[in-house]
PDB file of N, CA and C in Angstrom:
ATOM      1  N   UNK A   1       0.812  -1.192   0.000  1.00  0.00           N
ATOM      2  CA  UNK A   1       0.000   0.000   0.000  1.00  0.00           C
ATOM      3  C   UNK A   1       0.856   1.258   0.000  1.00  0.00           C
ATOM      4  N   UNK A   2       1.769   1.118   0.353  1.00  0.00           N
ATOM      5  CA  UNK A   2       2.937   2.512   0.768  1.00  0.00           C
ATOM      6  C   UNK A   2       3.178   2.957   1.862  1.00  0.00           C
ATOM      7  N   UNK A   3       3.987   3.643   1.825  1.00  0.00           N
ATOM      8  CA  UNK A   3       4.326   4.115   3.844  1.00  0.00           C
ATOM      9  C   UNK A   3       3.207   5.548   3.815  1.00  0.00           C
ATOM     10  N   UNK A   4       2.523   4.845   5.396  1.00  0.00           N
ATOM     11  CA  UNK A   4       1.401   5.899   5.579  1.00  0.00           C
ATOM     12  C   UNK A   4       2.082   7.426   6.014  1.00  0.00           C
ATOM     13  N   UNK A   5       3.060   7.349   6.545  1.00  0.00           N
ATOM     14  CA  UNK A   5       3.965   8.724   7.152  1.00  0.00           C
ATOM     15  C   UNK A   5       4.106   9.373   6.289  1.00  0.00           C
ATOM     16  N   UNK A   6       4.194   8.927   4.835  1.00  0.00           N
ATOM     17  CA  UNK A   6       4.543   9.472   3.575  1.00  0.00           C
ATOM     18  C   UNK A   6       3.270  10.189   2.977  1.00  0.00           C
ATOM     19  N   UNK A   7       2.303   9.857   2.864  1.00  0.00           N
ATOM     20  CA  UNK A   7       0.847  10.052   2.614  1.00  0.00           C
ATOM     21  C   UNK A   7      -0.045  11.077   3.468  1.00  0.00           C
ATOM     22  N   UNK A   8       0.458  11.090   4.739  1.00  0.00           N
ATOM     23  CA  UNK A   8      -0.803  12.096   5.989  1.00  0.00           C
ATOM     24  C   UNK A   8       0.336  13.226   6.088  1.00  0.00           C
ATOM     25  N   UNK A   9      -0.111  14.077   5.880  1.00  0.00           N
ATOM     26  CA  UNK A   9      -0.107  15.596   6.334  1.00  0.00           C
ATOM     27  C   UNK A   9       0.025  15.783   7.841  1.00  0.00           C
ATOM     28  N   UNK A  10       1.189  15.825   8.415  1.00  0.00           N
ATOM     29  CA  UNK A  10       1.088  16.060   9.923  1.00  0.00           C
ATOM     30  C   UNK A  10       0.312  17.157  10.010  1.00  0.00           C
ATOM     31  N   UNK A  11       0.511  18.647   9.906  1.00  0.00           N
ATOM     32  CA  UNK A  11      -0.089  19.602  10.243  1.00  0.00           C
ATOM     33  C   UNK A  11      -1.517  19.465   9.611  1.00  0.00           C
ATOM     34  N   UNK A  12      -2.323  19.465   8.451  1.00  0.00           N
ATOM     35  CA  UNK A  12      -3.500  19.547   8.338  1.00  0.00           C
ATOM     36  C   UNK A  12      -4.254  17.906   9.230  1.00  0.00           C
ATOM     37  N   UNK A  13      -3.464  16.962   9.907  1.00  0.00           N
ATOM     38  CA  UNK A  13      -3.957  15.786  10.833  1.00  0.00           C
ATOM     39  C   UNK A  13      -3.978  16.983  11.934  1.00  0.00           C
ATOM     40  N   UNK A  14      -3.485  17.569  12.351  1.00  0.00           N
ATOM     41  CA  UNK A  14      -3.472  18.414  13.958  1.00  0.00           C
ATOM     42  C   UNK A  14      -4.319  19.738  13.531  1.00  0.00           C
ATOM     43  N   UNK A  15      -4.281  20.226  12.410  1.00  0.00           N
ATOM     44  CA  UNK A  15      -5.320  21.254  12.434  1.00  0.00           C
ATOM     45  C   UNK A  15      -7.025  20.663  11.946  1.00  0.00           C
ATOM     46  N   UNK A  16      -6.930  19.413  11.552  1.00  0.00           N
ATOM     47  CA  UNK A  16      -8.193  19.039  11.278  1.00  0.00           C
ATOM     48  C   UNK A  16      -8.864  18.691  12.808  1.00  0.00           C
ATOM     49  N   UNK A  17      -7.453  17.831  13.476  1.00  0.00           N
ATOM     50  CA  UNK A  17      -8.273  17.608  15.378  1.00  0.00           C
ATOM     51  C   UNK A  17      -8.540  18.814  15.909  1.00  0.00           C
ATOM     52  N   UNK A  18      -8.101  19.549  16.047  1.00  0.00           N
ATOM     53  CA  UNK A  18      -8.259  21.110  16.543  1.00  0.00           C
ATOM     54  C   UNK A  18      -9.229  21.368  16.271  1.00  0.00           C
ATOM     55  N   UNK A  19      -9.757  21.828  14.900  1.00  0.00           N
ATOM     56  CA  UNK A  19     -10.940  22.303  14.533  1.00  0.00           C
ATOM     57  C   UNK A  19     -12.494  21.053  15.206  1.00  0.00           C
ATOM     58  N   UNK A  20     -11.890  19.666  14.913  1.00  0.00           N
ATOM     59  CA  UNK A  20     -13.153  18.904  15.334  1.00  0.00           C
ATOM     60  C   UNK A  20     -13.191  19.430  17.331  1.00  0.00           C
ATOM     61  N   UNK A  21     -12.056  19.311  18.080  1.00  0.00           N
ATOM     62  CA  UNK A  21     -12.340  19.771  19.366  1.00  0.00           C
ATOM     63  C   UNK A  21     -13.233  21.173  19.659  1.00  0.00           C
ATOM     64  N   UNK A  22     -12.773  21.726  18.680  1.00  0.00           N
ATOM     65  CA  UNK A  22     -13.379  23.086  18.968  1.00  0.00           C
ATOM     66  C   UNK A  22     -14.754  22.890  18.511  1.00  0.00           C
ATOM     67  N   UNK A  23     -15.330  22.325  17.657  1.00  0.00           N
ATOM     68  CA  UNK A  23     -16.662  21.585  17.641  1.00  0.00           C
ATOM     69  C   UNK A  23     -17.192  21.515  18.538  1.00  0.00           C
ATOM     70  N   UNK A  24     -16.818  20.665  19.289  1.00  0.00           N
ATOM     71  CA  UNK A  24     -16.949  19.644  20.086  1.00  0.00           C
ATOM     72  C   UNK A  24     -16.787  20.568  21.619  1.00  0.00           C
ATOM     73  N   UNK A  25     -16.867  21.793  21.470  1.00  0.00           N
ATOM     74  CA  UNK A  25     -16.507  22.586  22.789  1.00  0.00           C
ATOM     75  C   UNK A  25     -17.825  22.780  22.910  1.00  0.00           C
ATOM     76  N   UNK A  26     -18.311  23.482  21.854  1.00  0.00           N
ATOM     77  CA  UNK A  26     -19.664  24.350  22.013  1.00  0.00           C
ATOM     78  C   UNK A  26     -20.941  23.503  23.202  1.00  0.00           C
ATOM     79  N   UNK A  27     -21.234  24.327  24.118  1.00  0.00           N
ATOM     80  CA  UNK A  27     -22.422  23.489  24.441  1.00  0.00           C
ATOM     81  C   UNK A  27     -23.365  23.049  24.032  1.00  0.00           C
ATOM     82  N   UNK A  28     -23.966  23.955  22.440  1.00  0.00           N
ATOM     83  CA  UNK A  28     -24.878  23.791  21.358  1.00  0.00           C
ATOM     84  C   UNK A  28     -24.770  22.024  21.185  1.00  0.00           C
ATOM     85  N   UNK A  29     -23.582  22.073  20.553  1.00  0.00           N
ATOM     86  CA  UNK A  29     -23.184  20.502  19.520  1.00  0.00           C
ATOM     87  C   UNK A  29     -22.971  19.776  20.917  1.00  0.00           C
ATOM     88  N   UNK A  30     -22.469  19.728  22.452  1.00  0.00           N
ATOM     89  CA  UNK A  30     -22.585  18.729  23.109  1.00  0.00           C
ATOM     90  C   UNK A  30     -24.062  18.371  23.446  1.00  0.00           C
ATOM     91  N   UNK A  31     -25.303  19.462  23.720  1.00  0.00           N
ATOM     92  CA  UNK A  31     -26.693  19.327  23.587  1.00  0.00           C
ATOM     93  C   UNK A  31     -27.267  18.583  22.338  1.00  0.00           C
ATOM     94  N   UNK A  32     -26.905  19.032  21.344  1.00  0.00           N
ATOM     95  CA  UNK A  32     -27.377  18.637  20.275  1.00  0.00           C
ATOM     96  C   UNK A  32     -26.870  16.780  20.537  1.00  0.00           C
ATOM     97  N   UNK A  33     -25.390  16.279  20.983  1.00  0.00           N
ATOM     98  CA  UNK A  33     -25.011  14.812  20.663  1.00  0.00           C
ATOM     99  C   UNK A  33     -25.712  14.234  21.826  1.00  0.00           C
ATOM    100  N   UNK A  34     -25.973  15.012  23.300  1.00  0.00           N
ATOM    101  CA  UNK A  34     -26.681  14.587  23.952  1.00  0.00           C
ATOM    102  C   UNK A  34     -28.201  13.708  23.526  1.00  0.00           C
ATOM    103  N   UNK A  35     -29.046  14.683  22.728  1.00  0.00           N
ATOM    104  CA  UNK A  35     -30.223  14.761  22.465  1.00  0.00           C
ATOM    105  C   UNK A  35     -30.110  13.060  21.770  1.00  0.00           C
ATOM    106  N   UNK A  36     -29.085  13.620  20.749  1.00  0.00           N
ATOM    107  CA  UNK A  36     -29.479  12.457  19.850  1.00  0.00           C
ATOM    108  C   UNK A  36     -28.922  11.196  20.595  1.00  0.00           C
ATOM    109  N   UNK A  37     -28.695  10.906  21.525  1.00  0.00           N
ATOM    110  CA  UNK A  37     -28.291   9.755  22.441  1.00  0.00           C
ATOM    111  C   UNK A  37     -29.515   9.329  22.588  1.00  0.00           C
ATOM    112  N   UNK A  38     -30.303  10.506  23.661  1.00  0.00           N
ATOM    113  CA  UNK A  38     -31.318  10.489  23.825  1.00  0.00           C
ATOM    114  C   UNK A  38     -32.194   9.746  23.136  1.00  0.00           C
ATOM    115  N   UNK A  39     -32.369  10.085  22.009  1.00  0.00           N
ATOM    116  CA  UNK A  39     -33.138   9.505  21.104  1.00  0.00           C
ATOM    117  C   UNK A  39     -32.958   7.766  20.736  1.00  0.00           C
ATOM    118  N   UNK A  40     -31.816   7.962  20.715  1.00  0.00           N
ATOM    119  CA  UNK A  40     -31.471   6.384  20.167  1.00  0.00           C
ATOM    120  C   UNK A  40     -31.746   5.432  21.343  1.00  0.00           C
ATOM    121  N   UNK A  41     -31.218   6.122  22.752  1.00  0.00           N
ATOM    122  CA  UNK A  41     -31.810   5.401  23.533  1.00  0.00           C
ATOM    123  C   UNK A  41     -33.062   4.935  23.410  1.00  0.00           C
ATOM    124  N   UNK A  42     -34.142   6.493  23.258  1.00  0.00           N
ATOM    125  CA  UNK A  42     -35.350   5.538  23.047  1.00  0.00           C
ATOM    126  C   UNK A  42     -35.648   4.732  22.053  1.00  0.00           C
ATOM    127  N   UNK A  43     -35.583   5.104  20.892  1.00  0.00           N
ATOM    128  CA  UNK A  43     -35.473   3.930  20.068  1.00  0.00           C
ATOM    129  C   UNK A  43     -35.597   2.552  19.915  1.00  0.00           C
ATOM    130  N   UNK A  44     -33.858   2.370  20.507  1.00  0.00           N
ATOM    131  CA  UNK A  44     -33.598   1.264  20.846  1.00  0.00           C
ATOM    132  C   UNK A  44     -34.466   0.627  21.744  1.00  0.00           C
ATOM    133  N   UNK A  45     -35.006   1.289  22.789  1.00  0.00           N
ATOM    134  CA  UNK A  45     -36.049   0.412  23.743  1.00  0.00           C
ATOM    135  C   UNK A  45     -37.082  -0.238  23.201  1.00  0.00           C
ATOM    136  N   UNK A  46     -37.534   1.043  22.314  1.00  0.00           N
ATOM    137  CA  UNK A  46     -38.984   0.657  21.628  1.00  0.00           C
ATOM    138  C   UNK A  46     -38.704  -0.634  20.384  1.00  0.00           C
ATOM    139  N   UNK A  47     -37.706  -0.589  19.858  1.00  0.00           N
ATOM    140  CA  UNK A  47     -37.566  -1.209  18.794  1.00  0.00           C
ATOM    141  C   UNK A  47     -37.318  -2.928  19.829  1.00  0.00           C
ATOM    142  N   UNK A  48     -36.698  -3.006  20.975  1.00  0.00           N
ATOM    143  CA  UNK A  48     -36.452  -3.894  21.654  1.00  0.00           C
ATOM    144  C   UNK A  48     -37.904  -4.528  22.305  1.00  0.00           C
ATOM    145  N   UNK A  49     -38.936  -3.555  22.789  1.00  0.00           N
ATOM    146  CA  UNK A  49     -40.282  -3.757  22.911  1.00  0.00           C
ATOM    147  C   UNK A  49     -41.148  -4.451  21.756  1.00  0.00           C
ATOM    148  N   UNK A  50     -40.849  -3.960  20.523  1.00  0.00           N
ATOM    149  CA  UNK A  50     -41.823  -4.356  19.549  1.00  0.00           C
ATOM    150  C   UNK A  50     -41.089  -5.262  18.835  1.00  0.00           C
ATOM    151  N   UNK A  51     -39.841  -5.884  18.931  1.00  0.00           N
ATOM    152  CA  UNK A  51     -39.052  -7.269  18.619  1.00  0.00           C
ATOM    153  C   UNK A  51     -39.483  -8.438  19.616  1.00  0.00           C
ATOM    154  N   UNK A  52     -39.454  -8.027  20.884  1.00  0.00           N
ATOM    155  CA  UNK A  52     -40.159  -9.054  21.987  1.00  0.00           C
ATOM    156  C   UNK A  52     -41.604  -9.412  21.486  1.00  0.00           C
ATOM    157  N   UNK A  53     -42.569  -8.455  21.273  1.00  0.00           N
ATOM    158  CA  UNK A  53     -43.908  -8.863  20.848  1.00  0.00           C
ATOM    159  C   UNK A  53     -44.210  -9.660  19.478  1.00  0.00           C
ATOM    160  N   UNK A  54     -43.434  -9.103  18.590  1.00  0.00           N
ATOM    161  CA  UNK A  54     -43.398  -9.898  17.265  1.00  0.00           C
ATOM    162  C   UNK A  54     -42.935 -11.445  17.649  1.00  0.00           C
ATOM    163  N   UNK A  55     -41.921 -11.718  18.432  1.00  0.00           N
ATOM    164  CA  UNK A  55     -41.288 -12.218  18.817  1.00  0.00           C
ATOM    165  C   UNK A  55     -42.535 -13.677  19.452  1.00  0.00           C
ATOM    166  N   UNK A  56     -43.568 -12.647  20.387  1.00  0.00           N
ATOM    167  CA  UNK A  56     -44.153 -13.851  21.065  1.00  0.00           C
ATOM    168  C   UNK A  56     -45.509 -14.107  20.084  1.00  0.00           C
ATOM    169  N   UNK A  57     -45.507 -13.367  19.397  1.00  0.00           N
ATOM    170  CA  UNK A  57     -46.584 -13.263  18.082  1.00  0.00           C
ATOM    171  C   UNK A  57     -46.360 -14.486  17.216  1.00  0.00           C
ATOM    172  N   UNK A  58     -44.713 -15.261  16.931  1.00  0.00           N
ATOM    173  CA  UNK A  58     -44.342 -15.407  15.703  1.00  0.00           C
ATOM    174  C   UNK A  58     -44.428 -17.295  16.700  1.00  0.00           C
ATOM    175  N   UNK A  59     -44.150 -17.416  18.034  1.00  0.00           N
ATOM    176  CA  UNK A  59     -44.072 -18.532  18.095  1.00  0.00           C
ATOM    177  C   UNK A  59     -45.705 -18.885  18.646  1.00  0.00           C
ATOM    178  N   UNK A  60     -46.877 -17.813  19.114  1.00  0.00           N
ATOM    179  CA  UNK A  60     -48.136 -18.112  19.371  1.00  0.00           C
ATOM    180  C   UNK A  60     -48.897 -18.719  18.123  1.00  0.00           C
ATOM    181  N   UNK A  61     -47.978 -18.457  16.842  1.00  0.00           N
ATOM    182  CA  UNK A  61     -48.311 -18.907  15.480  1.00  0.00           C
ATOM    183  C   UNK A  61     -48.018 -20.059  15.334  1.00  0.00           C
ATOM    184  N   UNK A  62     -46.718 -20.194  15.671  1.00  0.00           N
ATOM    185  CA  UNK A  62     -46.442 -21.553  15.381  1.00  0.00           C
ATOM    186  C   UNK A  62     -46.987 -22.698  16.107  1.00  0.00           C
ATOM    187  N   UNK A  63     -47.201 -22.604  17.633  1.00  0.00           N
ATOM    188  CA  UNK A  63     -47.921 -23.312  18.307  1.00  0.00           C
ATOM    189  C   UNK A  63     -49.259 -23.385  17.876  1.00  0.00           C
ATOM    190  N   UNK A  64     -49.642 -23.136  16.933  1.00  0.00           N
ATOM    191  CA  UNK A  64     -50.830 -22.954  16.697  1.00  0.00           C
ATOM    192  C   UNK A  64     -51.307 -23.767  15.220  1.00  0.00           C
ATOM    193  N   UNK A  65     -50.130 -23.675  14.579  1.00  0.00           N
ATOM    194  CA  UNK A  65     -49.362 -24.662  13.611  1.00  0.00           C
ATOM    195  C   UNK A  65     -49.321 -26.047  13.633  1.00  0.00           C
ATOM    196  N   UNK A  66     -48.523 -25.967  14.602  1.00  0.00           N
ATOM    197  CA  UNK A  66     -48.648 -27.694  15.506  1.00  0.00           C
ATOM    198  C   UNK A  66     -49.946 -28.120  16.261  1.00  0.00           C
ATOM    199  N   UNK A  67     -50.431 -26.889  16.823  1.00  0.00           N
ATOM    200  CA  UNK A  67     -51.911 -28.048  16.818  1.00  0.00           C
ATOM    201  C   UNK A  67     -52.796 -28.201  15.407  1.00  0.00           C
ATOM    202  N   UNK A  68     -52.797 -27.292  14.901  1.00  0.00           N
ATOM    203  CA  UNK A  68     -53.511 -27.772  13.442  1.00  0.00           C
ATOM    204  C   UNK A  68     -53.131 -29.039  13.098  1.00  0.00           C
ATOM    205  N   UNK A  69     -51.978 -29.038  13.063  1.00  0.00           N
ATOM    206  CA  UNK A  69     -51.290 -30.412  12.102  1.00  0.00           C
ATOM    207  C   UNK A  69     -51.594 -31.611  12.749  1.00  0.00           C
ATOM    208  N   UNK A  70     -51.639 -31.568  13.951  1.00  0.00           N
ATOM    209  CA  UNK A  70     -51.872 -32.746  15.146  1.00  0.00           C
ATOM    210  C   UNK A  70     -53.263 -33.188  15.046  1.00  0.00           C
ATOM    211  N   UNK A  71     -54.361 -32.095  14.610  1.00  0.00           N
ATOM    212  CA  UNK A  71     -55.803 -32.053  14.772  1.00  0.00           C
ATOM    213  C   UNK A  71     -56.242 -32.940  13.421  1.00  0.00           C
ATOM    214  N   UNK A  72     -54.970 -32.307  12.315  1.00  0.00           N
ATOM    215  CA  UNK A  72     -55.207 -33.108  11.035  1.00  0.00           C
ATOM    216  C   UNK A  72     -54.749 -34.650  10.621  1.00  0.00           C
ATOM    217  N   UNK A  73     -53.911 -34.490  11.504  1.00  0.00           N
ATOM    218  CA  UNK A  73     -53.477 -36.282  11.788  1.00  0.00           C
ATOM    219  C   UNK A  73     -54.803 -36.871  12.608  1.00  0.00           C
ATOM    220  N   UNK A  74     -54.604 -36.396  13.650  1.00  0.00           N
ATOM    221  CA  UNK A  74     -56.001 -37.036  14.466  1.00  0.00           C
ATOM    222  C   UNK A  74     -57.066 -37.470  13.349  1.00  0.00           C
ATOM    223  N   UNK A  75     -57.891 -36.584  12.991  1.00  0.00           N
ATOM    224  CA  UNK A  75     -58.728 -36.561  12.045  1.00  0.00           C
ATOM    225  C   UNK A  75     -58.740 -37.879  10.753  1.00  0.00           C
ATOM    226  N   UNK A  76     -57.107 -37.459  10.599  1.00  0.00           N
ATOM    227  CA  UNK A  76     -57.265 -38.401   9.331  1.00  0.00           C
ATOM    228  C   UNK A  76     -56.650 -39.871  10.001  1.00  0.00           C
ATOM    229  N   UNK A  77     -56.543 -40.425  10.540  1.00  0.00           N
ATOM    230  CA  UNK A  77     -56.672 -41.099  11.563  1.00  0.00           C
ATOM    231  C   UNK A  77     -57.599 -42.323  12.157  1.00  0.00           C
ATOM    232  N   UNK A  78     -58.608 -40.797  12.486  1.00  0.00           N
ATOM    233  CA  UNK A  78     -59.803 -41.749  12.908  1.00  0.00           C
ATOM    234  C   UNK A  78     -61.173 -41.845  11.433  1.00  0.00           C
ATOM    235  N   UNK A  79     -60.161 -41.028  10.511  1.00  0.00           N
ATOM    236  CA  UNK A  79     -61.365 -41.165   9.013  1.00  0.00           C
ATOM    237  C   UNK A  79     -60.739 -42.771   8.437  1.00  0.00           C
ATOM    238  N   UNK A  80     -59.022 -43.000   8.559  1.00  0.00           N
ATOM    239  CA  UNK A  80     -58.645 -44.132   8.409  1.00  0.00           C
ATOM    240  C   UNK A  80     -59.246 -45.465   9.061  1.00  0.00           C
ATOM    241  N   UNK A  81     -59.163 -45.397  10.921  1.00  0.00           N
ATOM    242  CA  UNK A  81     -59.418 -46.328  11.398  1.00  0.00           C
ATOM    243  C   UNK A  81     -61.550 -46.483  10.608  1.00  0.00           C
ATOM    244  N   UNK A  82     -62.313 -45.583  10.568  1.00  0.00           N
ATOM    245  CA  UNK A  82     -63.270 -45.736  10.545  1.00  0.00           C
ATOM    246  C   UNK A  82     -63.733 -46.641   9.203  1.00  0.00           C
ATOM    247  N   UNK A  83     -62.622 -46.155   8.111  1.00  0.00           N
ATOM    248  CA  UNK A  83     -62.795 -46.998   6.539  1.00  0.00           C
ATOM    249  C   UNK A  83     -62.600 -48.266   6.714  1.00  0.00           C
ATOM    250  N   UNK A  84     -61.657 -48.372   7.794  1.00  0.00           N
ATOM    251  CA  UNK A  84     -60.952 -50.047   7.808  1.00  0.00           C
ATOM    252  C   UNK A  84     -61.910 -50.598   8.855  1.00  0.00           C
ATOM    253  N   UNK A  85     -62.577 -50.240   9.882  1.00  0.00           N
ATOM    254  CA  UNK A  85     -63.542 -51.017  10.677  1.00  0.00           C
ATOM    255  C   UNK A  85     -64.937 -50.971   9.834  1.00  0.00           C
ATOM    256  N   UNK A  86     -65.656 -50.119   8.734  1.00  0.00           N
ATOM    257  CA  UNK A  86     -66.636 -50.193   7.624  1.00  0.00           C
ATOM    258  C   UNK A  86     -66.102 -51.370   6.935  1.00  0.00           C
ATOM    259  N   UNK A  87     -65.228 -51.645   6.537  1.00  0.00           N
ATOM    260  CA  UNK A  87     -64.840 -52.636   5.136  1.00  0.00           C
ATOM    261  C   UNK A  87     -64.929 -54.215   5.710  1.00  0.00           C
ATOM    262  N   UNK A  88     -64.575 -54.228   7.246  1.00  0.00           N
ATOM    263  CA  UNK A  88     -64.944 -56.023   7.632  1.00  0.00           C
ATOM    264  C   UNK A  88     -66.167 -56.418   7.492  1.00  0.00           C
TER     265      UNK A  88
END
């Protein structure tokens, strides 16, 4: 790839950190990164809330699945045993 020492700009690397600190001073932009914490926090909760519910949604389905299928064995079953006790 090449030697990176050769490639970066010491001074515009130390005047680019400078300028991001001084950003990063204002109470504006620490409110503002606050906020958006904020936010993601909630987010994240809610999105963690409505993954749990889908969640118990997706296997109340499936259990629900398995009794169908069980109900349809049963069924066909006792439509079997009933053909074979008709036919003696």
């Amino acid at each position: 790839m090449g030697d990176f020492s050769q490639s970066v700009d010491v001074e515009k690397l130390i005047s680019y950190s400078d300028d991001l600190v001084e950003c990063l001073r204002g109470k504006r932009d620490i409110d503002s990164l606050t906020q958006c914490l904020e936010h993601s926090s909630a987010l994240q909760s809610s999105c963690d809330a409505d993954f749990g519910e889908v969640q118990s949604l997706v296997q109340a389905c499936q259990e629900n699945v398995c009794f169908i299928d069980w109900s349809i064995v049963g069924a066909f079953m006792d439509w079997r045993d009933g053909c074979i006790s008709n036919s003696k």
